[in-house]
PDB file of N, CA and C in Angstrom:
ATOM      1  N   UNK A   1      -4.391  15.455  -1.149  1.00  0.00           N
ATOM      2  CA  UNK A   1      -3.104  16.110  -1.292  1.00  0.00           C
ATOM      3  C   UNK A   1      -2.230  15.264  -2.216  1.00  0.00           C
ATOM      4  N   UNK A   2      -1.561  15.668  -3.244  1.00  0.00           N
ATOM      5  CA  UNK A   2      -0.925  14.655  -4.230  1.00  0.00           C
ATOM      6  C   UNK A   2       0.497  15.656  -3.756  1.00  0.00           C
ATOM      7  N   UNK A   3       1.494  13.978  -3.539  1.00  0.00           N
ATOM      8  CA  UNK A   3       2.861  13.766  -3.341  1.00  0.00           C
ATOM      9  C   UNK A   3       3.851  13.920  -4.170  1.00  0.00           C
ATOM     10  N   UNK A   4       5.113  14.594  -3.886  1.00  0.00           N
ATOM     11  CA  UNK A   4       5.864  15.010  -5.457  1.00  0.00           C
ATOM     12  C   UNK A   4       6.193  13.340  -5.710  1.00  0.00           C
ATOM     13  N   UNK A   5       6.482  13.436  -7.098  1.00  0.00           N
ATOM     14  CA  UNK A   5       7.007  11.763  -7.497  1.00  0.00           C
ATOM     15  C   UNK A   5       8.293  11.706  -6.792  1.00  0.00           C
ATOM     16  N   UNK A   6       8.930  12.841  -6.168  1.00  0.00           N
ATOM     17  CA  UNK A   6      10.249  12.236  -5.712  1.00  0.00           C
ATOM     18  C   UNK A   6      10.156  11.762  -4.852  1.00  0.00           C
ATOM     19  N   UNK A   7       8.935  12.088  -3.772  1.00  0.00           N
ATOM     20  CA  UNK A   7       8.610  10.935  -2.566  1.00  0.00           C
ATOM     21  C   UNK A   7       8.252   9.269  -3.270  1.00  0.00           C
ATOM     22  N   UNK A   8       7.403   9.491  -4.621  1.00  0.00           N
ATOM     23  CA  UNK A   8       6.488   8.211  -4.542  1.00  0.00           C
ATOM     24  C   UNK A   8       7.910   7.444  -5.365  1.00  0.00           C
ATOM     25  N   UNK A   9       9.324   8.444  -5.494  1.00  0.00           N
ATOM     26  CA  UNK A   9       9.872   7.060  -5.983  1.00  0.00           C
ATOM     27  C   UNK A   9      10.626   6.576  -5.000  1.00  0.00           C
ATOM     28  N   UNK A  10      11.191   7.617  -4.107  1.00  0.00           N
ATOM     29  CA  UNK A  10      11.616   6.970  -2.898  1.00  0.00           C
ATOM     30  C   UNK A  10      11.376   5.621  -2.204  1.00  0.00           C
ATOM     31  N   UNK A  11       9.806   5.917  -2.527  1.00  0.00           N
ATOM     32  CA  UNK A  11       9.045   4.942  -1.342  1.00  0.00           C
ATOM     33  C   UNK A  11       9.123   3.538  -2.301  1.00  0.00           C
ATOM     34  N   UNK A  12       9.037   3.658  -3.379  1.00  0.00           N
ATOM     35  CA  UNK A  12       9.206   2.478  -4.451  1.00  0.00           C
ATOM     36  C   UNK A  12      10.395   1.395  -4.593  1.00  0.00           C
ATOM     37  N   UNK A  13      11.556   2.906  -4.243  1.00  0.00           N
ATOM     38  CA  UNK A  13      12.856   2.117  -4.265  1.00  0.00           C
ATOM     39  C   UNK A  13      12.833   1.197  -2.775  1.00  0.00           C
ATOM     40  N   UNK A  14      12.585   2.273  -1.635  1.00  0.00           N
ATOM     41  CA  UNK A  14      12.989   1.217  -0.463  1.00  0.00           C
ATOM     42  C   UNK A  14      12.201   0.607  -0.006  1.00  0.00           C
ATOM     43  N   UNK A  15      10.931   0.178  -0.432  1.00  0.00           N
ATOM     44  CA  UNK A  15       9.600  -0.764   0.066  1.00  0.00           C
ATOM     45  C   UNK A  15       9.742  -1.967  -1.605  1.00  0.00           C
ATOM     46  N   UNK A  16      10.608  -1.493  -2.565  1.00  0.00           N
ATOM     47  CA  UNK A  16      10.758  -2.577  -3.332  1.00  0.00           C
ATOM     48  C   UNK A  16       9.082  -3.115  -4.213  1.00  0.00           C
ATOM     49  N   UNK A  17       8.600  -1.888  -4.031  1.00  0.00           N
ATOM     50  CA  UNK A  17       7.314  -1.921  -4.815  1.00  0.00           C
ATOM     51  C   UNK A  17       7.388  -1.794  -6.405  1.00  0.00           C
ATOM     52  N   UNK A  18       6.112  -2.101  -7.371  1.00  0.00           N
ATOM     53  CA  UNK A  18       6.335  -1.998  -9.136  1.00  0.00           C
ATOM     54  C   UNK A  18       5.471  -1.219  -8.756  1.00  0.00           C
ATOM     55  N   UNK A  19       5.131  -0.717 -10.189  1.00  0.00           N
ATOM     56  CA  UNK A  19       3.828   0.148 -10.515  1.00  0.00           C
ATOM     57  C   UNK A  19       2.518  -0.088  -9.988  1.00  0.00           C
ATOM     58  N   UNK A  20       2.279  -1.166 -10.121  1.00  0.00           N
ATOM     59  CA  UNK A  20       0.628  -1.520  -9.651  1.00  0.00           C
ATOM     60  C   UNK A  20       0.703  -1.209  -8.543  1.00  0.00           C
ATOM     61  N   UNK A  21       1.154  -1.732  -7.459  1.00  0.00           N
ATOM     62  CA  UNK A  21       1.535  -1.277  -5.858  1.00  0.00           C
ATOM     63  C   UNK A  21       1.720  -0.164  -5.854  1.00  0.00           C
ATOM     64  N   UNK A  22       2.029   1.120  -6.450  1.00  0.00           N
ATOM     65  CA  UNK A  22       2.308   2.016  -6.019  1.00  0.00           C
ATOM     66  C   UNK A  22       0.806   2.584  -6.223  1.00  0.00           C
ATOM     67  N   UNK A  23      -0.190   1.905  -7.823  1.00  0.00           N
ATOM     68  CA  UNK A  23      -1.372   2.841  -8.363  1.00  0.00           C
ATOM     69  C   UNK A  23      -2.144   1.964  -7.243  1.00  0.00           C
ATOM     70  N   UNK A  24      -2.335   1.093  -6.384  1.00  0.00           N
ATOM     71  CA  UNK A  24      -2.412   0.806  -5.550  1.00  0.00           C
ATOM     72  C   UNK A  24      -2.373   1.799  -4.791  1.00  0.00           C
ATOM     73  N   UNK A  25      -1.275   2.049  -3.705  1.00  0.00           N
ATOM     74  CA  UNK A  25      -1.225   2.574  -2.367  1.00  0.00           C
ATOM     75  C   UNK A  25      -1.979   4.069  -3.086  1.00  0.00           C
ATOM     76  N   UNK A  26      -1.879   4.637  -4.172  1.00  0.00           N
ATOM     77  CA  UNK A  26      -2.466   6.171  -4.315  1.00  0.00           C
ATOM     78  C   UNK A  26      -3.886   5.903  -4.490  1.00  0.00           C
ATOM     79  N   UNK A  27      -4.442   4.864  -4.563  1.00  0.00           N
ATOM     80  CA  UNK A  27      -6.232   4.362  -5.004  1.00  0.00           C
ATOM     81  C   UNK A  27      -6.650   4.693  -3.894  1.00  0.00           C
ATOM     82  N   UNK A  28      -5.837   3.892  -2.645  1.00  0.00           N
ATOM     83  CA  UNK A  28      -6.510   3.209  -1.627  1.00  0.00           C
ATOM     84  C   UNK A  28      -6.455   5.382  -0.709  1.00  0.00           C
ATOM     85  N   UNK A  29      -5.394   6.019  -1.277  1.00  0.00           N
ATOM     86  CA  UNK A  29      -5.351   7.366  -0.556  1.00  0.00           C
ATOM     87  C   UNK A  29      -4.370   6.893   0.440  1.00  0.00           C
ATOM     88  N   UNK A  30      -2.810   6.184   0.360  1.00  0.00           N
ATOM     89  CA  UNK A  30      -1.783   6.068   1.705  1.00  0.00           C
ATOM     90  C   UNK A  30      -0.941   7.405   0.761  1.00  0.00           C
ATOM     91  N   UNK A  31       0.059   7.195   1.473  1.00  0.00           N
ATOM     92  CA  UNK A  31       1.042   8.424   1.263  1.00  0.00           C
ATOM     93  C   UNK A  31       2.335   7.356   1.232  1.00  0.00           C
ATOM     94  N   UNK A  32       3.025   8.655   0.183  1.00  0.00           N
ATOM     95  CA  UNK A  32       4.531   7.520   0.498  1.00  0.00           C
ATOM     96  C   UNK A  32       5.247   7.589   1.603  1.00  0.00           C
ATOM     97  N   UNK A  33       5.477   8.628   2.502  1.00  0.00           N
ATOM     98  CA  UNK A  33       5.717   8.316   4.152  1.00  0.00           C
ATOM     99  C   UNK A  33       5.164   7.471   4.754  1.00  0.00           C
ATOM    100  N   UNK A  34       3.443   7.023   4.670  1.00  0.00           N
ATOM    101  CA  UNK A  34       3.812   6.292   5.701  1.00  0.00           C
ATOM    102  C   UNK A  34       3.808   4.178   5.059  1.00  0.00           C
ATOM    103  N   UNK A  35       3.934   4.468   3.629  1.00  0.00           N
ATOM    104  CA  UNK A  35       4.640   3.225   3.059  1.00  0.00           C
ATOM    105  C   UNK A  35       6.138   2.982   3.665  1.00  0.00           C
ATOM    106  N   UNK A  36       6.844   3.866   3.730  1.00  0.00           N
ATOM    107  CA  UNK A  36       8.007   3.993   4.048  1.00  0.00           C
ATOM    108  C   UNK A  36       8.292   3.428   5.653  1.00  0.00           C
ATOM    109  N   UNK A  37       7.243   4.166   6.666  1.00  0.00           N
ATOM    110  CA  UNK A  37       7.255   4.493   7.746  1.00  0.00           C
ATOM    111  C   UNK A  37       7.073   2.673   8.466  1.00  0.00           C
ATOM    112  N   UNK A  38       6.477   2.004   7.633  1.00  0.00           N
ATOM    113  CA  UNK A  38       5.791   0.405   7.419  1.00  0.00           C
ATOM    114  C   UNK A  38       7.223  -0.465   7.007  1.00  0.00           C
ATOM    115  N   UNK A  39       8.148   0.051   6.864  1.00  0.00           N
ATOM    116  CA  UNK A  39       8.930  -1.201   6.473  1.00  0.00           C
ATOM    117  C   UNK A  39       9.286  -2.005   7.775  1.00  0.00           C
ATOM    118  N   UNK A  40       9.196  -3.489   7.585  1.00  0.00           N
ATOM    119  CA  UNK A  40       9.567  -4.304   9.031  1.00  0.00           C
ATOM    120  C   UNK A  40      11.114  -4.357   9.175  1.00  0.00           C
ATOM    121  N   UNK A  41      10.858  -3.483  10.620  1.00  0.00           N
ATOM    122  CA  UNK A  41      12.908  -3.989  10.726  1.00  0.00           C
ATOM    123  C   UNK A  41      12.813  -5.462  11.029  1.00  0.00           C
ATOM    124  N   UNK A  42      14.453  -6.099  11.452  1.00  0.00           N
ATOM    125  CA  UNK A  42      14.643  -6.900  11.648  1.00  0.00           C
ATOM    126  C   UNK A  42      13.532  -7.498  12.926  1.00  0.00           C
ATOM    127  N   UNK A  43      13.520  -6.730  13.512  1.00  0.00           N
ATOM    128  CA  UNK A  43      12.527  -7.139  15.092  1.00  0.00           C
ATOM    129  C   UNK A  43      11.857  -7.919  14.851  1.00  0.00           C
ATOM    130  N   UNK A  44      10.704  -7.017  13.962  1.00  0.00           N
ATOM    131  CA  UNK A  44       9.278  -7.036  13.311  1.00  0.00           C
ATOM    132  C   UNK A  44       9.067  -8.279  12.372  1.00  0.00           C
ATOM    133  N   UNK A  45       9.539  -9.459  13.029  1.00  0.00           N
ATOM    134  CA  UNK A  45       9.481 -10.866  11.798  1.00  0.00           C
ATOM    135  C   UNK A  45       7.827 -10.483  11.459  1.00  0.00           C
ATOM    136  N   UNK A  46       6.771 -10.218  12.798  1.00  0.00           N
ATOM    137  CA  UNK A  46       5.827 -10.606  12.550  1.00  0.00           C
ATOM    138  C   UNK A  46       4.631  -9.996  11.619  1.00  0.00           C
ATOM    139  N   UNK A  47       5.214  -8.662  11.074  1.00  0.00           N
ATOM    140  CA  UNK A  47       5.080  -7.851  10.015  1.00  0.00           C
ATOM    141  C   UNK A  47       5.437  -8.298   8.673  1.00  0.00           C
ATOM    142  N   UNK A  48       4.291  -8.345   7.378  1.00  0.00           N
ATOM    143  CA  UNK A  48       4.660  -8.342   6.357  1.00  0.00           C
ATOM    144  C   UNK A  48       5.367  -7.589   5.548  1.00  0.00           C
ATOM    145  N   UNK A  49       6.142  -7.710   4.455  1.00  0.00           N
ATOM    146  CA  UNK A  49       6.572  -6.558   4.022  1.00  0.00           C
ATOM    147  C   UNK A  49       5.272  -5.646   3.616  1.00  0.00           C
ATOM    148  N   UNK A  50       6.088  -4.395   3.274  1.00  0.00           N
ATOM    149  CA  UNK A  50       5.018  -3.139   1.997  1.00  0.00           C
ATOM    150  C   UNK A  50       4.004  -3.973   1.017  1.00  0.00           C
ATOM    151  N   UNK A  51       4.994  -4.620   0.109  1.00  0.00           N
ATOM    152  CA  UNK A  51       3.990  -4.588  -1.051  1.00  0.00           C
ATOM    153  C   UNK A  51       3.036  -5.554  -0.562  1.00  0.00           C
ATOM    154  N   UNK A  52       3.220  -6.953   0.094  1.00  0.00           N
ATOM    155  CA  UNK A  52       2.158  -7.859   0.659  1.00  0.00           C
ATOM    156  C   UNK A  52       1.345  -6.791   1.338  1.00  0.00           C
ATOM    157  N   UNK A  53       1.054  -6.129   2.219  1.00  0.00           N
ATOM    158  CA  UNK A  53       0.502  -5.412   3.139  1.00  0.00           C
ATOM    159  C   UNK A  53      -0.379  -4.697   2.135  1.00  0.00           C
ATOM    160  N   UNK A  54       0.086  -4.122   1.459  1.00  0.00           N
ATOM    161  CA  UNK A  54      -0.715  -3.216   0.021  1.00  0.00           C
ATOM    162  C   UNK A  54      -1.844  -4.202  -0.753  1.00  0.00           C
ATOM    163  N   UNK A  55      -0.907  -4.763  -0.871  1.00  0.00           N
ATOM    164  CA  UNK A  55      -1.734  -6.250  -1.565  1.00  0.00           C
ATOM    165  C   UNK A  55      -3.706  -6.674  -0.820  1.00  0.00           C
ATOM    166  N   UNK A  56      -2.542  -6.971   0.229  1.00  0.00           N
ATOM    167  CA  UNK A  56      -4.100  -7.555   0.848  1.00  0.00           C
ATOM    168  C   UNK A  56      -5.157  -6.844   1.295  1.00  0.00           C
ATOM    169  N   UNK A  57      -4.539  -5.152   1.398  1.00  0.00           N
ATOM    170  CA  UNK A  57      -5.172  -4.206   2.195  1.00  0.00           C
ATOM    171  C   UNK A  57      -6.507  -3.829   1.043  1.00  0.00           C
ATOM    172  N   UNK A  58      -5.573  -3.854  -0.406  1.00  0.00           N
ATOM    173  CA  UNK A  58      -6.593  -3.609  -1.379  1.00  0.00           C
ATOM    174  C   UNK A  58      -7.626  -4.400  -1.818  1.00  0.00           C
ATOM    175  N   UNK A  59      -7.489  -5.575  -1.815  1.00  0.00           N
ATOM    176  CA  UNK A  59      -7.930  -7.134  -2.512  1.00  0.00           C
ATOM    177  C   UNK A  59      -9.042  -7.056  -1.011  1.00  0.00           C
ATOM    178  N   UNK A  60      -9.109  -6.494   0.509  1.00  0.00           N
ATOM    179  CA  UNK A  60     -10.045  -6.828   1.694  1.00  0.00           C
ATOM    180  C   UNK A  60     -11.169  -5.630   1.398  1.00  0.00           C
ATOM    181  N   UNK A  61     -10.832  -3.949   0.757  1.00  0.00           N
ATOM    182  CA  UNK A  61     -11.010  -2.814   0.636  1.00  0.00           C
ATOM    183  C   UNK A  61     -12.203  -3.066  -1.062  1.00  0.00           C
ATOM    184  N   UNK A  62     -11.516  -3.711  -1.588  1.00  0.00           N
ATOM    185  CA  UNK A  62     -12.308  -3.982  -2.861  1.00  0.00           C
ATOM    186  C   UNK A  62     -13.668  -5.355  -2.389  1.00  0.00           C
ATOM    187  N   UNK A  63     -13.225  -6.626  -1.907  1.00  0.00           N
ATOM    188  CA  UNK A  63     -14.465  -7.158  -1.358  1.00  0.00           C
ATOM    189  C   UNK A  63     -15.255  -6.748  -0.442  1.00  0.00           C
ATOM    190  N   UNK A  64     -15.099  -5.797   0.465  1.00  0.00           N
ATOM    191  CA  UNK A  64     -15.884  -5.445   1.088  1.00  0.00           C
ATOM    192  C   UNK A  64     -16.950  -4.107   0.763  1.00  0.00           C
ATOM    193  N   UNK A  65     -16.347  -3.542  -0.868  1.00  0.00           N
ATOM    194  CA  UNK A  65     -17.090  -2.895  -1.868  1.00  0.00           C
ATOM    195  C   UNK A  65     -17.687  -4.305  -2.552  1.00  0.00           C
ATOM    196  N   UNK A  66     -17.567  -4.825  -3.126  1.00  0.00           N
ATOM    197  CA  UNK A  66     -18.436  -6.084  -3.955  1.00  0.00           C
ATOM    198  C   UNK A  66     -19.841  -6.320  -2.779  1.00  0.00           C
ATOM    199  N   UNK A  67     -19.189  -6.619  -1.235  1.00  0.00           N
ATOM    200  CA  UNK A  67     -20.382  -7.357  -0.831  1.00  0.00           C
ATOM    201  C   UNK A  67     -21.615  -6.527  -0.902  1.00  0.00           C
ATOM    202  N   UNK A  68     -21.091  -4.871  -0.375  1.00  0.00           N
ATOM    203  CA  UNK A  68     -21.967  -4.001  -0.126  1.00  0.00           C
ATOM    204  C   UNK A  68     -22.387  -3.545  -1.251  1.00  0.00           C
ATOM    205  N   UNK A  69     -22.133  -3.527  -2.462  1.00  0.00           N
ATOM    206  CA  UNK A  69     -22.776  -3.610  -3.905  1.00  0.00           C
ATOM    207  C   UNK A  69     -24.223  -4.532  -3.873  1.00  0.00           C
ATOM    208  N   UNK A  70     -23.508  -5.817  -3.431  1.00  0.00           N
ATOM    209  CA  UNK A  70     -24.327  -7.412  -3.798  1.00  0.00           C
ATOM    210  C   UNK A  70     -25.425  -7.155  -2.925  1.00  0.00           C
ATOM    211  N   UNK A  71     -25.562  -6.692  -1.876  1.00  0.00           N
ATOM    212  CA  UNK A  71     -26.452  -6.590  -0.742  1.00  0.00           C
ATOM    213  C   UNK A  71     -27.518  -5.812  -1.335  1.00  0.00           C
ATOM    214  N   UNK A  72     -27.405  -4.791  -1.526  1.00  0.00           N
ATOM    215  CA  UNK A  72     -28.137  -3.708  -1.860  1.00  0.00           C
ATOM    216  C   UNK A  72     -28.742  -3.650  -3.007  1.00  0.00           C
TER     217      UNK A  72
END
């Protein structure tokens, strides 16, 4: 399902994401709700922000394509 850009800029402005993070979160298939839905309130110290979270989610999602490449 592809998102109007007025969601994916929404989610850009208040998760404080650039471009790559965003061609990011649409690679990996998130939505900009629930980027949005992810921001840490104050509570939530123990939550990373958006774009870290994006970050690592992709960089764990891509090695664990390499290993299963390497294996096989």
């Amino acid at each position: 399902m592809a998102y109007k850009p007025e969601l994916w800029a929404e989610a850009k402005k208040k998760c404080r994401l650039n471009e790559e993070d965003i061609r990011m979160a649409k690679e990996m298939g998130l939505n900009p709700k629930s980027l949005i839905k992810n921001i840490p309130s104050p509570r939530e110290q123990w939550k990373q922000p958006v774009k870290i979270w994006i970050r690592e989610m992709y960089e764990e999602r891509h090695r664990k394509r390499r290993n299963r490449t390497a294996s096989s």
